[in-house]
C-alpha atoms as a PDB file:
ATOM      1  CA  UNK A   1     155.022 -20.362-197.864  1.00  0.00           C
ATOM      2  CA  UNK A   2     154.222 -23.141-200.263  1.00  0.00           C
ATOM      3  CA  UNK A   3     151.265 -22.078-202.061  1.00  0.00           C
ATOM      4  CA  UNK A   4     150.357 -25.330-203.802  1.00  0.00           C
ATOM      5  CA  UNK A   5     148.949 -25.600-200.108  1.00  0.00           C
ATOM      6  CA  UNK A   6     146.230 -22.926-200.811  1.00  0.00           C
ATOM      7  CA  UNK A   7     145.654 -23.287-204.149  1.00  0.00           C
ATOM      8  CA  UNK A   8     148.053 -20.969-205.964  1.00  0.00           C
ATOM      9  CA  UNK A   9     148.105 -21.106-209.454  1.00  0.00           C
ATOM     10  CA  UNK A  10     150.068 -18.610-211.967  1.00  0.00           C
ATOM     11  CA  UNK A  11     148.894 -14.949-212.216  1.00  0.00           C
ATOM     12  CA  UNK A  12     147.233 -13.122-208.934  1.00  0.00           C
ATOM     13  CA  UNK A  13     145.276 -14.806-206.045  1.00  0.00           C
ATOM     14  CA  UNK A  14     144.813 -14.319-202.561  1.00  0.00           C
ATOM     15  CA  UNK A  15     145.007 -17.015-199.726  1.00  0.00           C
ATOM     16  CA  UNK A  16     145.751 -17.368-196.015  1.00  0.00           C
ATOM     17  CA  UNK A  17     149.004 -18.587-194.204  1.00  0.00           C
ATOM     18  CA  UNK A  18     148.448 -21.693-192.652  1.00  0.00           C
ATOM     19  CA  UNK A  19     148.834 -19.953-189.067  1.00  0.00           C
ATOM     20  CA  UNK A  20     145.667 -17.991-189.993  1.00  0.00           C
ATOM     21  CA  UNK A  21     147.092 -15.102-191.355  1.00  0.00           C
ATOM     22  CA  UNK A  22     146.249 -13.313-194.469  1.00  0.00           C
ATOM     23  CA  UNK A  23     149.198 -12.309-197.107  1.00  0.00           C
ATOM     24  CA  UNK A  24     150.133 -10.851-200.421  1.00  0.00           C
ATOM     25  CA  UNK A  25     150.744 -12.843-203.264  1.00  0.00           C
ATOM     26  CA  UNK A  26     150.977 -10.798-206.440  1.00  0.00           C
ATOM     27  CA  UNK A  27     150.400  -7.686-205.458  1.00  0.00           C
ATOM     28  CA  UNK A  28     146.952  -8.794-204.636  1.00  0.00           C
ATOM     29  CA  UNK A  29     145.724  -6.974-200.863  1.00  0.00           C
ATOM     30  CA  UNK A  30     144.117  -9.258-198.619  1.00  0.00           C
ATOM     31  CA  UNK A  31     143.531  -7.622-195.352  1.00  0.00           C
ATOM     32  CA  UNK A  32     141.902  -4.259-194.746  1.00  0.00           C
ATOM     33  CA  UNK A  33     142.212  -4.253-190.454  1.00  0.00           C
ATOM     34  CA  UNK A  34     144.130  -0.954-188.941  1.00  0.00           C
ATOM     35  CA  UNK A  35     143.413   2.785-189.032  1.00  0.00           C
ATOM     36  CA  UNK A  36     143.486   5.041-191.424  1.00  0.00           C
ATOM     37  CA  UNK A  37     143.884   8.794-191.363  1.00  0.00           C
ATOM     38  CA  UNK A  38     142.635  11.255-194.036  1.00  0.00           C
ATOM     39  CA  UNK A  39     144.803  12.837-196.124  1.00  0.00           C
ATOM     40  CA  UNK A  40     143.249  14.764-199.413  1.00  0.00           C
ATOM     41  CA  UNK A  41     139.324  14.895-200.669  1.00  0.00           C
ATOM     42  CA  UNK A  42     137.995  16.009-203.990  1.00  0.00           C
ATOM     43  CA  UNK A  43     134.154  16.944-204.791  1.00  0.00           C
ATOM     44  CA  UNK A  44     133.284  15.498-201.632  1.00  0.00           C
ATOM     45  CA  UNK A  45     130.863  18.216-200.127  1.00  0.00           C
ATOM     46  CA  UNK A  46     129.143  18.046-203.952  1.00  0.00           C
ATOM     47  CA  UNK A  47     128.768  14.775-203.223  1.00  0.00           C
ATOM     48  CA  UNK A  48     127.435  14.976-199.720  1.00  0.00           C
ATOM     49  CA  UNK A  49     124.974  17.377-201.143  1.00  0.00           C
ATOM     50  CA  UNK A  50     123.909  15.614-204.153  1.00  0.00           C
ATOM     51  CA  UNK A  51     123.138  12.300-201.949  1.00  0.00           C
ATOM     52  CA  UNK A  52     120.560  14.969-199.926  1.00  0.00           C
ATOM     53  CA  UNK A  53     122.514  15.880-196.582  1.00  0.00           C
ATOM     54  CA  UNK A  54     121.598  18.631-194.709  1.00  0.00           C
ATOM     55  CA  UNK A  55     124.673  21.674-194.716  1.00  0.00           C
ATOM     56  CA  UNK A  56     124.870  21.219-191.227  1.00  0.00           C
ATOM     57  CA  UNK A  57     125.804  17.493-191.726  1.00  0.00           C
ATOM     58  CA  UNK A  58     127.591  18.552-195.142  1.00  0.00           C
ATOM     59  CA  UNK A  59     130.065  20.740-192.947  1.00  0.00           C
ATOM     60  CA  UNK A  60     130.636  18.448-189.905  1.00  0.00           C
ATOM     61  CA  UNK A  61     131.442  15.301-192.243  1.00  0.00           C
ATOM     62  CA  UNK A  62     133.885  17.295-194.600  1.00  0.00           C
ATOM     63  CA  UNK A  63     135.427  18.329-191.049  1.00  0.00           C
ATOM     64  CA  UNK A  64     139.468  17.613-190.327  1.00  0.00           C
ATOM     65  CA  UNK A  65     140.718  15.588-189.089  1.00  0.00           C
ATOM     66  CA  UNK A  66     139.486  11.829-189.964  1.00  0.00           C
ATOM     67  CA  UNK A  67     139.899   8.571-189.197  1.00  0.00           C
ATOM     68  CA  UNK A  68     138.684   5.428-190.142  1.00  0.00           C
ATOM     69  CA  UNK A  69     139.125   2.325-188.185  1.00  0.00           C
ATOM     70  CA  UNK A  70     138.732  -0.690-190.249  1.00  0.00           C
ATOM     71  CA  UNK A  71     138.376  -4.528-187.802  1.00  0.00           C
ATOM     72  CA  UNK A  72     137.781  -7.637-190.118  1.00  0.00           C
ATOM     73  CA  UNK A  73     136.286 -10.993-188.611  1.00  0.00           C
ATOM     74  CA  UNK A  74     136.226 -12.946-191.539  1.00  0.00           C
ATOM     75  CA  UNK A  75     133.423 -11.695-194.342  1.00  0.00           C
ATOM     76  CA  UNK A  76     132.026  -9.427-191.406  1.00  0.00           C
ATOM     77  CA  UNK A  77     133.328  -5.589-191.537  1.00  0.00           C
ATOM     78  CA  UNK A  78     133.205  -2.756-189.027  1.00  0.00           C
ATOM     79  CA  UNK A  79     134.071   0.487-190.434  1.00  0.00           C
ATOM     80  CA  UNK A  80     134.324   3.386-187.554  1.00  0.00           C
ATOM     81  CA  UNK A  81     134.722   6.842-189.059  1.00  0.00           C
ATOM     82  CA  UNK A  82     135.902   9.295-186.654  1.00  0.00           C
ATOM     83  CA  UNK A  83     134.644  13.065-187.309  1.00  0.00           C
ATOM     84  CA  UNK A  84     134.563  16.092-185.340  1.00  0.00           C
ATOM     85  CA  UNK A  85     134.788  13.879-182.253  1.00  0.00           C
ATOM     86  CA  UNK A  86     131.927  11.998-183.522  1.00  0.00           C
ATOM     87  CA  UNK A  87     131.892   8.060-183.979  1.00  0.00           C
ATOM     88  CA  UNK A  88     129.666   6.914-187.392  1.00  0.00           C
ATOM     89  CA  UNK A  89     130.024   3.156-187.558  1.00  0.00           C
ATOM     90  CA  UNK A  90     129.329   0.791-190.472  1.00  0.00           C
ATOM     91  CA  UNK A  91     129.111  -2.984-190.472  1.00  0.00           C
ATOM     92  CA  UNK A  92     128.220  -5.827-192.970  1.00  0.00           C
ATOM     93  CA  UNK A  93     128.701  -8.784-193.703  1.00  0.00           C
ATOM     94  CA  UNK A  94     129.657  -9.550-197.415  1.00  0.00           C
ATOM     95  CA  UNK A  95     126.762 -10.435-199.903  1.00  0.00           C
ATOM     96  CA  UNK A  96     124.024  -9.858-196.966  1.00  0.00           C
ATOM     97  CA  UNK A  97     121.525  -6.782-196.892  1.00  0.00           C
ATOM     98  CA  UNK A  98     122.743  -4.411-193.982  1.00  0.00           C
ATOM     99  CA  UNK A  99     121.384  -1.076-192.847  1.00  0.00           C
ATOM    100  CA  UNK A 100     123.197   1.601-191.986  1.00  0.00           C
ATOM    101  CA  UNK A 101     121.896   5.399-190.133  1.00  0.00           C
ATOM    102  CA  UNK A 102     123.480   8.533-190.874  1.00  0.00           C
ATOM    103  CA  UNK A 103     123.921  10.112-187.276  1.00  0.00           C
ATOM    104  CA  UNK A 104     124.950  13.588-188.329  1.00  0.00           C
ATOM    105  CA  UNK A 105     121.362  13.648-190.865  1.00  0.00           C
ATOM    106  CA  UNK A 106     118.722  13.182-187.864  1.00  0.00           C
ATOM    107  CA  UNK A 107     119.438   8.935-188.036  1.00  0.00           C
ATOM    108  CA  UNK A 108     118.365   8.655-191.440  1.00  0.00           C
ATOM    109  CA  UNK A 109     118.960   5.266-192.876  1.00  0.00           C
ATOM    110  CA  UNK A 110     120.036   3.522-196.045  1.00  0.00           C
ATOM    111  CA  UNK A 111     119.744   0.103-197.176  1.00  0.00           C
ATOM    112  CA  UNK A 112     122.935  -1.625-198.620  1.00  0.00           C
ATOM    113  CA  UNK A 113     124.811  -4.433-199.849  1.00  0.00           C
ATOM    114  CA  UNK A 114     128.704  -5.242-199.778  1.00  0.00           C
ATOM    115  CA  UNK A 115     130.992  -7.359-201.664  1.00  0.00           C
ATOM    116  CA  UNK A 116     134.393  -7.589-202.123  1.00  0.00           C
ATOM    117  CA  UNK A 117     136.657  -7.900-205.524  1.00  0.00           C
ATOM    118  CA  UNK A 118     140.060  -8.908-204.389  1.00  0.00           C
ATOM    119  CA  UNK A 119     141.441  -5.158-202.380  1.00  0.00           C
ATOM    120  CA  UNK A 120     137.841  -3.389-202.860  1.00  0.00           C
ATOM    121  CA  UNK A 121     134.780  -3.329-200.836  1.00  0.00           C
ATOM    122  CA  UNK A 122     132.243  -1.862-202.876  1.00  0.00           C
ATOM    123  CA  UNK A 123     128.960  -0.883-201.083  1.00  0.00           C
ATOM    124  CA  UNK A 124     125.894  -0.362-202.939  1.00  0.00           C
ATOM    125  CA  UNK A 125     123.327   1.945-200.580  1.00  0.00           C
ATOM    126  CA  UNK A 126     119.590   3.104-201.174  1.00  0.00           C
ATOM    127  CA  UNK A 127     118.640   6.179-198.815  1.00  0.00           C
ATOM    128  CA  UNK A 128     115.114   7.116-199.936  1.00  0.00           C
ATOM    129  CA  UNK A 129     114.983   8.433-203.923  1.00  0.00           C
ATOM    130  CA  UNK A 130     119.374   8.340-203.362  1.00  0.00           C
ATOM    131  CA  UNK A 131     121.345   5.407-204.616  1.00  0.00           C
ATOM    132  CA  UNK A 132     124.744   5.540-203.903  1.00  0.00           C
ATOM    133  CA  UNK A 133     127.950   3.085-204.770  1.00  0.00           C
ATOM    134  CA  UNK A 134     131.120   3.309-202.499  1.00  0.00           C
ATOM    135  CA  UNK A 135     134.373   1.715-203.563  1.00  0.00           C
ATOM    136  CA  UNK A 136     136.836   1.163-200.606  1.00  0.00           C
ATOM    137  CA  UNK A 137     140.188   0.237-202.374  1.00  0.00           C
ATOM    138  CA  UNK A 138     143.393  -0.890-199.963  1.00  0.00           C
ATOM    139  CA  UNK A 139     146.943  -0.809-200.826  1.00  0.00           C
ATOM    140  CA  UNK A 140     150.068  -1.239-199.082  1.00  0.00           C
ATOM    141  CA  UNK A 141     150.303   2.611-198.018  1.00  0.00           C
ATOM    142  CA  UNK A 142     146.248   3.058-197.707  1.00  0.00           C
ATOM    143  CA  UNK A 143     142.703   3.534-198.803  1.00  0.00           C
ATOM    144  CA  UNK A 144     141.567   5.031-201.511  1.00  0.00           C
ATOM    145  CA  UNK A 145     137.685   5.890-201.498  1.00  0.00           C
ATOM    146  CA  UNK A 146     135.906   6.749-204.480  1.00  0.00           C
ATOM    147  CA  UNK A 147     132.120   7.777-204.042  1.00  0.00           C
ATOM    148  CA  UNK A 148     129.226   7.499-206.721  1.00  0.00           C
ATOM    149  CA  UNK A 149     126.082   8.795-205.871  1.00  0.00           C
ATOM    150  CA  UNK A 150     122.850  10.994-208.081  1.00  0.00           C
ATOM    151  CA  UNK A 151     123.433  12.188-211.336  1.00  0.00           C
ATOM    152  CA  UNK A 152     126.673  10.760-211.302  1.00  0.00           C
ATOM    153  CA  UNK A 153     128.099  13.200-208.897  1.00  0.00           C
ATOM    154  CA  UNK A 154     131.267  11.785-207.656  1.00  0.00           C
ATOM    155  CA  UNK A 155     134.331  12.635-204.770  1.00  0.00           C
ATOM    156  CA  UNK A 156     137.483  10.829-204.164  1.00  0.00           C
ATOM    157  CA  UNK A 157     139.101  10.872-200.753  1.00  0.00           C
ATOM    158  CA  UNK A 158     142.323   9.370-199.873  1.00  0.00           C
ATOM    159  CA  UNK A 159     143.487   7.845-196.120  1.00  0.00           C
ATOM    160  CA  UNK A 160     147.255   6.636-195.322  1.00  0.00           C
ATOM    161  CA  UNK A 161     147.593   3.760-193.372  1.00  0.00           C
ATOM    162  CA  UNK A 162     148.665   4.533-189.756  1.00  0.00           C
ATOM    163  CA  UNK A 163     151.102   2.638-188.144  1.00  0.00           C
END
């Protein structure tokens, strides 16, 4: 590809092939579409507790196995997390105010806003007095999600990409 085309200068950058498709160019990730199956968690039932979920929620989300199906339509997202045969979906668009409901914690809702710093999707959500920051970072073999929320209580779960 010649990347003068796009704009490439020396060190990392991101643009798309000229037939529409997205590509890496130094390592930097461009495109987080395709499914993703969980593979380790850590802290993430502290977490769950610490952003106020109920333990009946707490023990169906920490539930194997998991999926996550990730469909990009340029800055508009649609995450669908599978979970005990239950379907929680997610979408945004980047830099605009979304909402989102947590089905398994009687539809309660949080407030949010997404943006995206080269392969991360950081979400910033407000449920009630519970602020919470979720980092969604993509590399060639999966996701890696690391959770903020209260007090600084954190997790870290980890999905590889499925073929």
């Amino acid at each position: 590809m010649d990347h003068d085309k796009c704009g490439a200068r020396a060190g990392r950058h991101t643009c798309h092939d000229h037939d529409g498709g997205d590509h890496m160019v130094g390592g930097a990730f461009t495109d987080f579409t395709g499914t993703y199956e969980l593979t380790s968690s850590e802290g993430y039932e502290k977490y769950l507790e610490a952003i106020g979920a109920s333990t009946a929620s707490r023990e169906a989300l920490a539930s194997d196995p998991q999926t996550v199906k990730i469909t990009q339509e340029g800055d508009h997202y649609t995450f669908k997390s599978t979970i005990a045969a239950k379907a929680l979906v997610t979408q945004f668009t980047l830099g605009q105010e979304f909402v989102d409901t947590f089905e398994y914690d009687n539809s309660r809702q949080a407030k949010g806003i997404a943006r995206r710093d080269g392969n991360r999707i950081i979400l910033q959500r407000k449920a009630g007095d519970s602020e919470m920051t979720i980092v969604y970072e993509a590399d060639d073999e999966g996701l890696t999600v690391n959770l903020v929320g209260p007090n600084g209580v954190t997790a870290k779960r980890r999905y590889k990409r499925q073929p």
